[in-house]
Protein backbone atom coordinates (compact mmCIF):
# COMPACT_ATOMS: atom_id res chain seq x y z
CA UNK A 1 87.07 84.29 10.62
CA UNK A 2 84.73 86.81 11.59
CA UNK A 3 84.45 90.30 12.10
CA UNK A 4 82.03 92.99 13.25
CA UNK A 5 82.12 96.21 14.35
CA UNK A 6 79.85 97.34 17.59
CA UNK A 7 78.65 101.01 17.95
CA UNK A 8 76.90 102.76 21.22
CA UNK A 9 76.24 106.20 22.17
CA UNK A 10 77.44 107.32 26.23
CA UNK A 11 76.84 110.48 27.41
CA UNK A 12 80.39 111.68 28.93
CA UNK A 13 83.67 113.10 27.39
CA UNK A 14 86.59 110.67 26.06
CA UNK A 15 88.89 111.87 28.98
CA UNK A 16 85.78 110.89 31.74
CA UNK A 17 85.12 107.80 29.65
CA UNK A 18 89.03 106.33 29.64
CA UNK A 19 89.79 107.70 33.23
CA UNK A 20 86.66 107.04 35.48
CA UNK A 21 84.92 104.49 33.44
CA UNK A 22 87.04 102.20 31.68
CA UNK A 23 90.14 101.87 33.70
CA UNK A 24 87.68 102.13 36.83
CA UNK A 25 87.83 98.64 39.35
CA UNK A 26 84.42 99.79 40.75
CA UNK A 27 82.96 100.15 37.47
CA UNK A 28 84.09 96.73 35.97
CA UNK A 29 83.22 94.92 38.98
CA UNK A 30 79.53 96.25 38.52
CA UNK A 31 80.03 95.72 34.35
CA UNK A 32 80.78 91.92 34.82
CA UNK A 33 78.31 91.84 37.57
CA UNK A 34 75.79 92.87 35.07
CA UNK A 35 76.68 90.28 32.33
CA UNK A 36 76.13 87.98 35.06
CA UNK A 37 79.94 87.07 34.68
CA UNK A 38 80.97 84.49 38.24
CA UNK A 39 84.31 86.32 38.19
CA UNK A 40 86.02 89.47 37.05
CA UNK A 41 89.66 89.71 38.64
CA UNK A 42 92.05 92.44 37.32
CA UNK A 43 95.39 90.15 36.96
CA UNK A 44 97.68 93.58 36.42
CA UNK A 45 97.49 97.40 35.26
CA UNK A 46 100.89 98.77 34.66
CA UNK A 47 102.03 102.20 33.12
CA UNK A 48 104.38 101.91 30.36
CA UNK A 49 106.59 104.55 28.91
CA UNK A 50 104.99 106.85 26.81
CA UNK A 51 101.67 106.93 29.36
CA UNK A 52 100.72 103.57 27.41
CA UNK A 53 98.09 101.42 30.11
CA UNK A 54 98.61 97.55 29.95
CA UNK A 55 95.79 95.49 31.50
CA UNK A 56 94.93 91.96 32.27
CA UNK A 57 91.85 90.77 33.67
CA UNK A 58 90.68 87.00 33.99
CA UNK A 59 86.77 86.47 33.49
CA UNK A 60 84.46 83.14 33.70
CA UNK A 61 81.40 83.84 31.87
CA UNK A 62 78.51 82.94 33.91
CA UNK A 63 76.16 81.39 30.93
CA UNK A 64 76.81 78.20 29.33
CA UNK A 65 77.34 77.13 25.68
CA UNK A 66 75.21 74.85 23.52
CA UNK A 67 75.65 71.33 24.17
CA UNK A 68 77.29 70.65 21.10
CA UNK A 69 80.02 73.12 21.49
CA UNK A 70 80.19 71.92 25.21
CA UNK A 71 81.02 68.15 23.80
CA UNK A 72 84.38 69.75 22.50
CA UNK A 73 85.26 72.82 24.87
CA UNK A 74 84.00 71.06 27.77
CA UNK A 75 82.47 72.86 30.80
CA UNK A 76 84.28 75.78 33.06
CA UNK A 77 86.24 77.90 30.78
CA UNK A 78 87.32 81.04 31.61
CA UNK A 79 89.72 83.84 29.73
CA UNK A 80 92.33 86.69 30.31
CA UNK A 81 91.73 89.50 28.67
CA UNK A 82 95.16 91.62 27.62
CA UNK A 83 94.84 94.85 26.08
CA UNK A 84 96.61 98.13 26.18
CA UNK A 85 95.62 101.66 25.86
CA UNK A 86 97.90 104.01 23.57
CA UNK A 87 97.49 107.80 24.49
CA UNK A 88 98.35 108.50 20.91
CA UNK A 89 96.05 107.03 18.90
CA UNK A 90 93.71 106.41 22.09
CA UNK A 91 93.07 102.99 21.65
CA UNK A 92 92.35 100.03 23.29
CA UNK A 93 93.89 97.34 21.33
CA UNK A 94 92.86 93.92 23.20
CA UNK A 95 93.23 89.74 23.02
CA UNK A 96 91.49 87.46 24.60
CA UNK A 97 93.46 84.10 25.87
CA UNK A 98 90.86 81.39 26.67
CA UNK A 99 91.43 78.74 29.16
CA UNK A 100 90.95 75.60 26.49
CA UNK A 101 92.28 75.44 23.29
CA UNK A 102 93.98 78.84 23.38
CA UNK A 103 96.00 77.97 19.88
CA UNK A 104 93.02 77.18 18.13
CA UNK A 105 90.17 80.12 19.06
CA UNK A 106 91.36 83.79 19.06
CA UNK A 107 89.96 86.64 19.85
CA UNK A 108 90.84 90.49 19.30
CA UNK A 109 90.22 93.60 18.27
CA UNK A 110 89.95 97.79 19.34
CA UNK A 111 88.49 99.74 21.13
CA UNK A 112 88.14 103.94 20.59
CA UNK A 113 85.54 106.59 21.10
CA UNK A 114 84.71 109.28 18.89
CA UNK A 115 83.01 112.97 20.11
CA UNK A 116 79.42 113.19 18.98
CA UNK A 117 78.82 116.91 19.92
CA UNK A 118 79.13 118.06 23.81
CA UNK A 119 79.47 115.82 26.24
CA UNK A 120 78.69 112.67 23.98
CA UNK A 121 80.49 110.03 22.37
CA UNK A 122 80.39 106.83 20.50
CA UNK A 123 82.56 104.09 21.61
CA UNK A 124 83.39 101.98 18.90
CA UNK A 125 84.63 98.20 19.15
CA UNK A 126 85.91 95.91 16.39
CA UNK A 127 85.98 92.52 17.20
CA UNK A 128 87.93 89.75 15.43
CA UNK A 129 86.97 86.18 16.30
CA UNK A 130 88.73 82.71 14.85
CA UNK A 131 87.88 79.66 15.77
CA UNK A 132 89.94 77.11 13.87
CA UNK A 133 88.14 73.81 15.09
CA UNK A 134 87.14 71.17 12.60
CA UNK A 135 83.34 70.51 12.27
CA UNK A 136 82.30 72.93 14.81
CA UNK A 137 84.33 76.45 14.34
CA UNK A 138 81.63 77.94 12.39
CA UNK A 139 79.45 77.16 14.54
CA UNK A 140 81.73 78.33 17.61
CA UNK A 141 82.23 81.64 16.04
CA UNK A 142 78.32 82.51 15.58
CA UNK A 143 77.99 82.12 18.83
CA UNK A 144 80.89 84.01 19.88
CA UNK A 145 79.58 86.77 17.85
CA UNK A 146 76.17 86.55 19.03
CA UNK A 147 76.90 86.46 22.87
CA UNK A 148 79.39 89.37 22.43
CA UNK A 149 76.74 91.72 20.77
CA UNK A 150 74.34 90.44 23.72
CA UNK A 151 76.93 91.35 25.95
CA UNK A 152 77.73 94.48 24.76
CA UNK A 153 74.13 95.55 24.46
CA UNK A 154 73.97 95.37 28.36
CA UNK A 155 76.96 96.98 28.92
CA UNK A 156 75.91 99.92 27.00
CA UNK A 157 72.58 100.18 29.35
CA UNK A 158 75.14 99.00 31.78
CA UNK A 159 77.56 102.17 31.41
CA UNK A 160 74.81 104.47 30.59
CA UNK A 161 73.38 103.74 34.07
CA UNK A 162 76.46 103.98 35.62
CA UNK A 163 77.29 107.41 34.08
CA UNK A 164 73.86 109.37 34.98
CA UNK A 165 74.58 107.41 38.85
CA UNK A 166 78.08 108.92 39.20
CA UNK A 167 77.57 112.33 37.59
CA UNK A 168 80.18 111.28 35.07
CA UNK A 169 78.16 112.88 32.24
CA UNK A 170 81.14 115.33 31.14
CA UNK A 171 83.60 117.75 32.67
């Protein structure tokens, strides 16, 4: 298994960043746009008692994996991601359901943000990835871990962009 923890710096309060960012169709449209994602497709977004936010969303990456992990996953996958937000702790607590091998390569984790002085925050993210495939799960997982921290490098520019081009900068 591995695990990591990813850390970046947005210029808005948590209530702007959870209401007109994160939960925002516009905004993940241009997000998975960005990562150069061919689809982004929210599935569902339900309230639940307690003002708890359930969303799934299916994605299909747009880059391809090395030919070696391609010989086992094949070509075309795609995932659901199902997470919900809990007002209480406020976190996102997320899994991700790929199309192949579901059973044997997991991944999960949180999501919160943290005030860092006015009208700043960190948004933290751990991430939890397992790939139980023989001869090649290591191998799976690096590059799981490597194309998520890729990924979430542009999505911090990303968001960052997004925030100074919607005046979301704080209330």
């Amino acid at each position: 298994m591995t695990r990591f923890t990813l850390k970046h710096l947005f210029p808005t309060d948590p209530d702007t960043f959870w209401a007109k960012i994160f939960f925002d169709a516009e905004y993940n449209k241009g997000l998975y746009a960005a990562l150069k994602y061919k689809t982004w497709e929210q599935l569902e977004k339900r309230e639940l008692p307690g003002g708890k936010i359930q969303r799934r969303a299916r994605m299909e990456p747009g880059f391809d994996a090395p030919a070696i992990l391609k010989k086992v996953i094949g070509d075309g996958i795609s995932y659901v991601e199902e997470g919900t937000w809990d007002p209480t702790t406020k976190k996102w607590a997320y899994s991700i359901v790929p199309s192949k091998m579901p059973d044997r390569v997991k991944t999960n984790g949180e999501y919160w943000v943290e005030p860092r002085g006015e009208k700043q925050l960190e948004r933290i993210c751990t991430v939890n990835i397992d790939a139980s495939i023989f001869g090649v799960g290591g191998a799976l997982e690096s590059y799981l871990e490597k194309t998520t921290r890729e990924s979430y490098e542009i999505a911090a520019r990303f968001t960052r962009d997004y925030i100074a081009q919607h005046g979301l900068s704080g209330a």
